[in-house]
C-alpha atoms as a PDB file:
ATOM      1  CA  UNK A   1       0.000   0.000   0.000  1.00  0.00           C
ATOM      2  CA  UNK A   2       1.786   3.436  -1.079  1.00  0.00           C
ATOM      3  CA  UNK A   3       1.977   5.732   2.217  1.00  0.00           C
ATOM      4  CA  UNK A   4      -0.125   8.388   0.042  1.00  0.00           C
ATOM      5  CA  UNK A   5      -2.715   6.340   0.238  1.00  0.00           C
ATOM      6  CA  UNK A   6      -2.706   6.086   3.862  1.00  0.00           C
ATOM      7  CA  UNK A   7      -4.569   8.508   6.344  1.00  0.00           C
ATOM      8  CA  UNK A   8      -2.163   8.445   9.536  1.00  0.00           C
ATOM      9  CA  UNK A   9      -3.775   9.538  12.576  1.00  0.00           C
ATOM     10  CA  UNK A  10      -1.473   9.802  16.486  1.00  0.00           C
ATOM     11  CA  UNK A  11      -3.383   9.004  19.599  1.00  0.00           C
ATOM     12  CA  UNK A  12      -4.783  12.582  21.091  1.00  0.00           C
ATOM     13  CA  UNK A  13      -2.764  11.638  24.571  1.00  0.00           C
ATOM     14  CA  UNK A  14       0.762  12.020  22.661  1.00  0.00           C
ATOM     15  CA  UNK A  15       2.785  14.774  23.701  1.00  0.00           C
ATOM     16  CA  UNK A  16       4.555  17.279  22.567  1.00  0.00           C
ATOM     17  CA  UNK A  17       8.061  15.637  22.186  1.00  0.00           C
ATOM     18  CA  UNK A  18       6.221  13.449  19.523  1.00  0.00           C
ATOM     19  CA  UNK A  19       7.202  10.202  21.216  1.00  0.00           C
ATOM     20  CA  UNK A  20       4.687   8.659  19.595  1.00  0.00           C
ATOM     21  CA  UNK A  21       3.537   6.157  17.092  1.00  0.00           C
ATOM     22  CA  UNK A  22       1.355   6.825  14.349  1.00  0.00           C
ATOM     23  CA  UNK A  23      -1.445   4.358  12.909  1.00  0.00           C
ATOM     24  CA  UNK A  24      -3.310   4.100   9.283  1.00  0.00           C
ATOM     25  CA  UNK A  25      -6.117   2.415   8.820  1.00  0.00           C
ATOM     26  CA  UNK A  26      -7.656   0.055   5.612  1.00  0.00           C
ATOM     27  CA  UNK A  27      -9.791  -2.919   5.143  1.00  0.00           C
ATOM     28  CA  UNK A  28      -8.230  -5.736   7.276  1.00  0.00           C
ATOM     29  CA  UNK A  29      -5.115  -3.570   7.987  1.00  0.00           C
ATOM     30  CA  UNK A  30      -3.656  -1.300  10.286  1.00  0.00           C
ATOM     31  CA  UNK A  31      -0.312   0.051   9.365  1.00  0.00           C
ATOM     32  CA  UNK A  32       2.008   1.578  12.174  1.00  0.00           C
ATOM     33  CA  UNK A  33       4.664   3.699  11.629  1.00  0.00           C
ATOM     34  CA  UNK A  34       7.141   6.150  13.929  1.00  0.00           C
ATOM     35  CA  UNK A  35       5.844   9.643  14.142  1.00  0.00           C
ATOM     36  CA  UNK A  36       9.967  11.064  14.220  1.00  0.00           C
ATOM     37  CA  UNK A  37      10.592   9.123  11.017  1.00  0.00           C
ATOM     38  CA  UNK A  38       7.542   9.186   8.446  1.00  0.00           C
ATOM     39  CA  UNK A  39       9.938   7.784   5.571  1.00  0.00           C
ATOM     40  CA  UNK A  40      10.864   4.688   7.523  1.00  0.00           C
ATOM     41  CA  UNK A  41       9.472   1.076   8.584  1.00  0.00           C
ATOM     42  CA  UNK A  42       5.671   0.716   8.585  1.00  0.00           C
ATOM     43  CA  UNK A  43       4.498  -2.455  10.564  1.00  0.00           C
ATOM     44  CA  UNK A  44       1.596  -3.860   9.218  1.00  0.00           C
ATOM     45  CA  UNK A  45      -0.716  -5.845  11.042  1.00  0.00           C
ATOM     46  CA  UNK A  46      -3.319  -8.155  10.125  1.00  0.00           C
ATOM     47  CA  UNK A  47      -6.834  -7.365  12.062  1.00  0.00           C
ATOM     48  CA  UNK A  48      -6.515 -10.503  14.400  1.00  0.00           C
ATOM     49  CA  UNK A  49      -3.120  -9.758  15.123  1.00  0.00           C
ATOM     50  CA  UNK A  50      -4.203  -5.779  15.764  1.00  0.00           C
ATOM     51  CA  UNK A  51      -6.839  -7.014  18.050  1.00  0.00           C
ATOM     52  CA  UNK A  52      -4.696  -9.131  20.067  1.00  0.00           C
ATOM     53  CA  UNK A  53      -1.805  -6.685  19.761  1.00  0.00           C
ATOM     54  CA  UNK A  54      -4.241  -4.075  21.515  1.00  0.00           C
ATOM     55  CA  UNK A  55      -5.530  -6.705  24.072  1.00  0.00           C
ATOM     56  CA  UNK A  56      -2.392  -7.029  25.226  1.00  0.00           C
ATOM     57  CA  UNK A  57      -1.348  -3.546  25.793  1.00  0.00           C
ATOM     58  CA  UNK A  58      -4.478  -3.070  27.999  1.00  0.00           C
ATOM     59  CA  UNK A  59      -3.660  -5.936  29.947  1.00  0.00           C
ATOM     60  CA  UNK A  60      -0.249  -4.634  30.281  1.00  0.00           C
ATOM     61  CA  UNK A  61       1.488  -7.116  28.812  1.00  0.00           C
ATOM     62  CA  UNK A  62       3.883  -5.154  27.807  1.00  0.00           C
ATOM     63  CA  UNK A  63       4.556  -2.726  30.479  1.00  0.00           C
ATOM     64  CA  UNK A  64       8.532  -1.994  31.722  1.00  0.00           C
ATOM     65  CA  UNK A  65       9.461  -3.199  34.840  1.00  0.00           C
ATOM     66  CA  UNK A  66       9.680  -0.499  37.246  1.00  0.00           C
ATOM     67  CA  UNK A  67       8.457   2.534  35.518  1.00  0.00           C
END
């Protein structure tokens, strides 16, 4: 999928710094990209896998240790 295609949209909770990740949306996709480096990588996931993905940060699954 070319990136001008792609509507990108950052959580409303990111701050200023822009430490932040960036998401695009299409049928039975979700494409994820860093917000610092629009030209790089772009993830893509698969719906399930999104789903899950999202599960999983809301049960903290990926938390750090200590902070």
């Amino acid at each position: 999928m070319q990136d001008a295609m792609l509507t990108w949209r950052k959580s409303s909770r990111s701050g200023a710094a822009g430490h932040c990740v960036e998401v695009a949306n299409v049928p039975a996709q979700v494409h994820v990209r860093d917000s610092k480096d629009v030209a790089g990588p772009v993830l893509t996931f698969g719906d399930g896998d999104w789903s899950g993905f999202i599960a999983g940060v809301r049960a903290g699954e990926f938390d750090r240790p200590g902070v």
